[in-house]
N, C-alpha and C. Protein backbone atom coordinates (compact mmCIF):
# COMPACT_ATOMS: atom_id res chain seq x y z
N UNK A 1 8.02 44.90 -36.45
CA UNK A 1 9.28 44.58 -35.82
C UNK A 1 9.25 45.06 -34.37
N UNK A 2 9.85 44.46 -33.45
CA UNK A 2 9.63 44.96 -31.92
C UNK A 2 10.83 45.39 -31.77
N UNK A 3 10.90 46.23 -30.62
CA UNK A 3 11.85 46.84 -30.48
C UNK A 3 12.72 46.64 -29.61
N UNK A 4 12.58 45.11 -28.78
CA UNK A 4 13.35 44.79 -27.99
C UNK A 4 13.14 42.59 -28.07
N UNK A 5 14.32 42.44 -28.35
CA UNK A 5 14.29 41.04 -29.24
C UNK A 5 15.28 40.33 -28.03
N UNK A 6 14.75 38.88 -28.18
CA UNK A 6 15.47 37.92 -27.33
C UNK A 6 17.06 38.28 -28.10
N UNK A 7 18.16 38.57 -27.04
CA UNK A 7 19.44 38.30 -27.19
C UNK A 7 20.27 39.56 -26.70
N UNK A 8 19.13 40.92 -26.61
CA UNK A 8 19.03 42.18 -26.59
C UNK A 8 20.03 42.62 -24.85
N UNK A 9 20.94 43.36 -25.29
CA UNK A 9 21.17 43.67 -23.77
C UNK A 9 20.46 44.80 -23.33
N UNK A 10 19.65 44.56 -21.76
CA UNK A 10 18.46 45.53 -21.78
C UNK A 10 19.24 45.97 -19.81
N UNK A 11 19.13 47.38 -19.52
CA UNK A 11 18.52 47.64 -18.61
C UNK A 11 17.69 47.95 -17.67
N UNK A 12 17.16 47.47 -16.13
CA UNK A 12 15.86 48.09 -15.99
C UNK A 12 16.01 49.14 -15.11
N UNK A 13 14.75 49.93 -15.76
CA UNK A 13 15.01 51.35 -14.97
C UNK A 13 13.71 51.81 -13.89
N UNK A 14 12.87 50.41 -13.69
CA UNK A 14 12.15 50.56 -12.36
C UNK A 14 11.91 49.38 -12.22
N UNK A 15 11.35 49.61 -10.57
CA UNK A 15 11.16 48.22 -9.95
C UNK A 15 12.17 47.84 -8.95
N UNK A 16 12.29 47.01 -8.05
CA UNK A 16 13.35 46.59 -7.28
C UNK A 16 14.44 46.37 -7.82
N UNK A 17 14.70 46.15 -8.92
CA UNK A 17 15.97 45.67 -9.85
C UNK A 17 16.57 46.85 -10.52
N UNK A 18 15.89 47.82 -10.09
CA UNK A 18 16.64 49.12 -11.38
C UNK A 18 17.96 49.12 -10.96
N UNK A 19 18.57 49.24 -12.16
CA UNK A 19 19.82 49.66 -12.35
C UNK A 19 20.64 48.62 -13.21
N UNK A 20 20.58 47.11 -13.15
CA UNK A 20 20.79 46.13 -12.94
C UNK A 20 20.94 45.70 -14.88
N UNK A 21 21.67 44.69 -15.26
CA UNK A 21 22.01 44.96 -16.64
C UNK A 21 21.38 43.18 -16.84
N UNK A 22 21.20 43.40 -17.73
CA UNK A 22 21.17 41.62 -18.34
C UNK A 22 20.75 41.37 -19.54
N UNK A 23 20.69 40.01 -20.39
CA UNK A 23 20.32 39.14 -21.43
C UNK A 23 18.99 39.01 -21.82
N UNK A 24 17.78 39.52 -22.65
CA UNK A 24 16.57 38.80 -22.72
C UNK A 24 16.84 37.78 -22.98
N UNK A 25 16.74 36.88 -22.49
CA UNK A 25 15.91 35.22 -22.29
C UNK A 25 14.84 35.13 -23.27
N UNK A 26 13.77 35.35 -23.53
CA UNK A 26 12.44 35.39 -24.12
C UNK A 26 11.66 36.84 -23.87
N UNK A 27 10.83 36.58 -24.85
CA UNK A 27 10.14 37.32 -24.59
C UNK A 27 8.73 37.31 -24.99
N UNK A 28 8.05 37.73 -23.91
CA UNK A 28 6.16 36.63 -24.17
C UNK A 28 5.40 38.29 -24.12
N UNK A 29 5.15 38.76 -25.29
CA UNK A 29 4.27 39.62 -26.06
C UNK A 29 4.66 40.72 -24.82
N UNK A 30 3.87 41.09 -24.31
CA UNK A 30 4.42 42.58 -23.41
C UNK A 30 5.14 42.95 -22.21
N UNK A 31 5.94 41.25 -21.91
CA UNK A 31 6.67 41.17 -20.83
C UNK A 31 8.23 40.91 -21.53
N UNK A 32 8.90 40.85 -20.58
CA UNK A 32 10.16 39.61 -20.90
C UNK A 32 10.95 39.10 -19.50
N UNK A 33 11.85 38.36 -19.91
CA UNK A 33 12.60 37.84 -19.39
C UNK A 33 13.65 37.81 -19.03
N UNK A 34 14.71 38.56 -18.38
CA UNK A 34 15.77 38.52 -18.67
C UNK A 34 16.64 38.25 -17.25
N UNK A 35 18.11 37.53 -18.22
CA UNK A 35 18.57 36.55 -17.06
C UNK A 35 19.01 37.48 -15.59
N UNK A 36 19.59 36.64 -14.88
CA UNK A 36 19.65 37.13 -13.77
C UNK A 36 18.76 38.47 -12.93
N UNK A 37 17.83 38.56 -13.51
CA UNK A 37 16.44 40.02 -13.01
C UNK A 37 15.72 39.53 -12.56
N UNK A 38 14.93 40.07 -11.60
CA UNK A 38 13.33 39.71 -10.95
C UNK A 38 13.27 38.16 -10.33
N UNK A 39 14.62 37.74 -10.02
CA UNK A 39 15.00 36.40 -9.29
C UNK A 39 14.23 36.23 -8.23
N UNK A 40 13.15 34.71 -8.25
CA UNK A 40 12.46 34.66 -7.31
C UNK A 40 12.60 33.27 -6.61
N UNK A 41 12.42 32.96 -5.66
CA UNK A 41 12.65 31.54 -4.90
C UNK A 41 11.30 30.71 -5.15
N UNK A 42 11.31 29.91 -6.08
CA UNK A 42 10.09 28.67 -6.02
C UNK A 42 10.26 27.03 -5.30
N UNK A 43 8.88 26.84 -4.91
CA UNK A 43 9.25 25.45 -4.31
C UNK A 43 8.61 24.41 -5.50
N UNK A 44 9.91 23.28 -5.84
CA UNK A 44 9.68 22.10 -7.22
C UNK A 44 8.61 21.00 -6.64
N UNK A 45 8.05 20.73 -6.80
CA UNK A 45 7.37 19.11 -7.00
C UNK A 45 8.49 18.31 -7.91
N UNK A 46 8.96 17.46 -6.75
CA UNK A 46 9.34 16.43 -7.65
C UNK A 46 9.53 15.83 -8.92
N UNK A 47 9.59 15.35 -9.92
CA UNK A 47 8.66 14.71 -11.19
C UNK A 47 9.50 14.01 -11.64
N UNK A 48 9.89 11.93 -11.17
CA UNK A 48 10.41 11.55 -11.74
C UNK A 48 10.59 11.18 -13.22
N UNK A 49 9.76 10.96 -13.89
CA UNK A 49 9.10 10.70 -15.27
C UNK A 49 9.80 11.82 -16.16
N UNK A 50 10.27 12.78 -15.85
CA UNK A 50 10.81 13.86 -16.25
C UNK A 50 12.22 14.26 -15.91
N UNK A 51 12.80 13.66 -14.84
CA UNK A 51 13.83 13.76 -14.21
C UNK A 51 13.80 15.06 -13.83
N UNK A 52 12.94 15.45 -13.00
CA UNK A 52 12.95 16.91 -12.33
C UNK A 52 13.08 16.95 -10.46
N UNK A 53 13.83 17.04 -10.33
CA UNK A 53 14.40 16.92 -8.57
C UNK A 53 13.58 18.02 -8.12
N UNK A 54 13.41 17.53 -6.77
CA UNK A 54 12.29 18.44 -6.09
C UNK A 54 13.28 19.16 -5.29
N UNK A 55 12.55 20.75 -4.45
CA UNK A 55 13.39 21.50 -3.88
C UNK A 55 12.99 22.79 -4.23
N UNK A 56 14.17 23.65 -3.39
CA UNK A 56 13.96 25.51 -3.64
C UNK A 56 14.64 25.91 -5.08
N UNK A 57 14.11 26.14 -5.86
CA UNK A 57 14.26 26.81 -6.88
C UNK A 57 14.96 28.35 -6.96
N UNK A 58 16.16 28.97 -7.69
CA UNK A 58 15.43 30.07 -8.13
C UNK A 58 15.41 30.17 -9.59
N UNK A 59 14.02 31.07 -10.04
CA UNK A 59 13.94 31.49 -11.28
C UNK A 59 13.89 33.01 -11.67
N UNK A 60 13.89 33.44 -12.78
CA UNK A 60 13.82 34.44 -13.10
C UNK A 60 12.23 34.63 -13.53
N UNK A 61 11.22 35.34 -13.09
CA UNK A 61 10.14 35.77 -13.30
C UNK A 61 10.09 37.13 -14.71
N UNK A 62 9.27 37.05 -15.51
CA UNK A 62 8.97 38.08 -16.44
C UNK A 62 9.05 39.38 -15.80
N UNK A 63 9.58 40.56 -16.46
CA UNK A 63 9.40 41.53 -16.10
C UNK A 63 8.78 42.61 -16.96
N UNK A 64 8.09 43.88 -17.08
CA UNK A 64 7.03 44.24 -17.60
C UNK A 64 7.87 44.96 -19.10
N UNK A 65 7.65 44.89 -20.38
CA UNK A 65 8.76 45.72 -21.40
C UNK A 65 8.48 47.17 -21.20
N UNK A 66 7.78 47.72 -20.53
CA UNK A 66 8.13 49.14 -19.98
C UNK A 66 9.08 49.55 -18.89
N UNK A 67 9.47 48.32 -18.30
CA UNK A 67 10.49 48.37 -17.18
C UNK A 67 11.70 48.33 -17.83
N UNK A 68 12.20 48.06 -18.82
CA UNK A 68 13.84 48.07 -19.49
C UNK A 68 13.88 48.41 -20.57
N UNK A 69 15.07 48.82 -20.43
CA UNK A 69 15.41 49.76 -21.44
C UNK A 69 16.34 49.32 -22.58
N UNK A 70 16.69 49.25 -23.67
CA UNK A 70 18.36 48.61 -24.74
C UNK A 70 19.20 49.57 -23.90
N UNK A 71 20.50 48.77 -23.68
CA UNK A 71 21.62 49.10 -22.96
C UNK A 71 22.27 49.69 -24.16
N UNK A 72 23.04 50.80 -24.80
CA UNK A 72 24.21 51.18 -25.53
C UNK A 72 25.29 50.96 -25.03
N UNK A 73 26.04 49.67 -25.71
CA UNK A 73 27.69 49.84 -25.40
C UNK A 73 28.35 51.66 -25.67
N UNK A 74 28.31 52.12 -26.43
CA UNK A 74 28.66 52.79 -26.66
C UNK A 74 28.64 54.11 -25.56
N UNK A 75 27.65 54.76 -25.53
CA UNK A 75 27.56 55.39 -24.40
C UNK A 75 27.40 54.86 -23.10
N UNK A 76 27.54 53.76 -22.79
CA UNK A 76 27.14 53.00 -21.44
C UNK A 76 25.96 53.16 -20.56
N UNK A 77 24.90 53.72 -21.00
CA UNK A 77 23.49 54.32 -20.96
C UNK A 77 22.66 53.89 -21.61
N UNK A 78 21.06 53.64 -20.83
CA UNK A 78 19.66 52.90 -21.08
C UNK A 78 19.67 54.21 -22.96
N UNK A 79 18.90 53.45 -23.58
CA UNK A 79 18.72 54.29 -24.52
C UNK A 79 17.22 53.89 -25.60
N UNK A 80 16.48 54.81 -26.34
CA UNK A 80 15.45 54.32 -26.61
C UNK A 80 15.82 53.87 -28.28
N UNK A 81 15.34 53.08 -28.71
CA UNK A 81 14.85 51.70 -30.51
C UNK A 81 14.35 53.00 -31.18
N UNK A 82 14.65 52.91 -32.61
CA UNK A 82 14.16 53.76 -33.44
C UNK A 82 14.39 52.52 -34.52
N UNK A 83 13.10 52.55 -35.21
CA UNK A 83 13.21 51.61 -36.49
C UNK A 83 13.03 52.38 -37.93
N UNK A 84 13.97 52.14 -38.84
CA UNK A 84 14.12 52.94 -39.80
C UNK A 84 13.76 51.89 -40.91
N UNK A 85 13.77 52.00 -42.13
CA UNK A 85 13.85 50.72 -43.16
C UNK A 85 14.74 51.98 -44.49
N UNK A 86 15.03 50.30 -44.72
CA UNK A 86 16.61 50.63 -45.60
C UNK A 86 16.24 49.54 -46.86
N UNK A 87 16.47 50.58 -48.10
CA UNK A 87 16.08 50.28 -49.26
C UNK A 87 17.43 50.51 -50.40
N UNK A 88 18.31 49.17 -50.78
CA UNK A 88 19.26 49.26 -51.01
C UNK A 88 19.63 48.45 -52.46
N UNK A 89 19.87 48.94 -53.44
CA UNK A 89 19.73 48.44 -55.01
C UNK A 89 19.77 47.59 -55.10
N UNK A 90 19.04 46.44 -55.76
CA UNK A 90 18.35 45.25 -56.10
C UNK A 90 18.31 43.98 -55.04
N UNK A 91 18.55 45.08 -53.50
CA UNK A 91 17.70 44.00 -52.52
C UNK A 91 16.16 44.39 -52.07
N UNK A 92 15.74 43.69 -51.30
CA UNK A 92 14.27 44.01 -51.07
C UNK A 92 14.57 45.34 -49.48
N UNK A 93 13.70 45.52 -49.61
CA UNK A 93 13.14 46.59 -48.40
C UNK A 93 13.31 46.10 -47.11
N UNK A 94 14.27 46.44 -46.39
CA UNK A 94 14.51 45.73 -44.80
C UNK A 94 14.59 46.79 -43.95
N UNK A 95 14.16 46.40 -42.62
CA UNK A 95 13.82 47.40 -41.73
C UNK A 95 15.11 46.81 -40.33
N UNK A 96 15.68 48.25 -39.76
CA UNK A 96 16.53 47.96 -39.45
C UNK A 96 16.45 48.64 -38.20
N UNK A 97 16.84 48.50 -36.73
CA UNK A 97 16.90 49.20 -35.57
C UNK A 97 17.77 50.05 -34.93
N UNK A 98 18.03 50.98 -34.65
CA UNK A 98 19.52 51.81 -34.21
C UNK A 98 18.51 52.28 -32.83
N UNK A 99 20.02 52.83 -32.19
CA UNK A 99 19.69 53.65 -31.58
C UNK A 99 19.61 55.15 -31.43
N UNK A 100 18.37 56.26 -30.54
CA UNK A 100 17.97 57.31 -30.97
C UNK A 100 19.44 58.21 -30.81
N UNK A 101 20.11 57.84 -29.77
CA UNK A 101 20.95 59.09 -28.88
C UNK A 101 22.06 59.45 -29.84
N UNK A 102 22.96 58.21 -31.03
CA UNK A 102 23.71 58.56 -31.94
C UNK A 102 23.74 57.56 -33.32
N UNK A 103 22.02 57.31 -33.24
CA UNK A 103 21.89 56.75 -34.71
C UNK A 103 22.52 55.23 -35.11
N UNK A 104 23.51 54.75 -34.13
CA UNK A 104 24.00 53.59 -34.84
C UNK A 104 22.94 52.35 -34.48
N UNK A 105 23.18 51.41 -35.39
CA UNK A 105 22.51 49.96 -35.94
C UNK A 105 22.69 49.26 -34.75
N UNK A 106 21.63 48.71 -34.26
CA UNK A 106 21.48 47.90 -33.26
C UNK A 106 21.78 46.24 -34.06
N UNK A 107 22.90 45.70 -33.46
CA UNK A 107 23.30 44.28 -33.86
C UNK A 107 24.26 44.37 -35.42
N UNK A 108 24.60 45.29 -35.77
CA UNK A 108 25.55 45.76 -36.89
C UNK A 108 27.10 45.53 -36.86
């Protein structure tokens, strides 16, 4: 199980963007994505066949998963994934994520 999942509110805590709060978007094995972060200006090629208008772009570029952190509503502070698994009478064995600083269930 990873410890930081597309939908996740993450902050980053280096890089030009620290401080800065947002949405994972995706996430591609040891990077991610997340919206409004690491905003960069690209130039489009055209592509009618696709209906893709040419021009200045911006996108959001991957940023490294050591750079952000899970945001806690709760305390309003970066905070670190602890994965526990939870074994509960005559369901199967599920593994579940909280956070370290006061234990509660991440997405609960």
């Amino acid at each position: 199980m990873k410890k930081i999942v597309k939908g996740d509110q993450v902050i980053v805590i280096a890089g030009k963007d620290k401080g800065r709060k947002g949405e994972v978007v995706r996430v591609l094995g040891d990077k991610v994505i997340v919206e409004g972060v690491n905003v960069v200006k690209r130039h489009q090629k055209p592509n009618p066949m696709r209906q893709i208008e040419g021009g200045i772009i911006a996108k959001s570029m991957p940023l490294d998963i050591s750079n952000v952190a899970i945001f806690n509503p709760e305390t309003q502070k970066a905070d670190r994934v602890g994965i526990k698994v939870i074994q509960e009478e005559g369901q199967k064995v599920r593994r579940v994520r909280f956070f370290k600083s006061n234990g509660a269930l991440i997405g609960a």
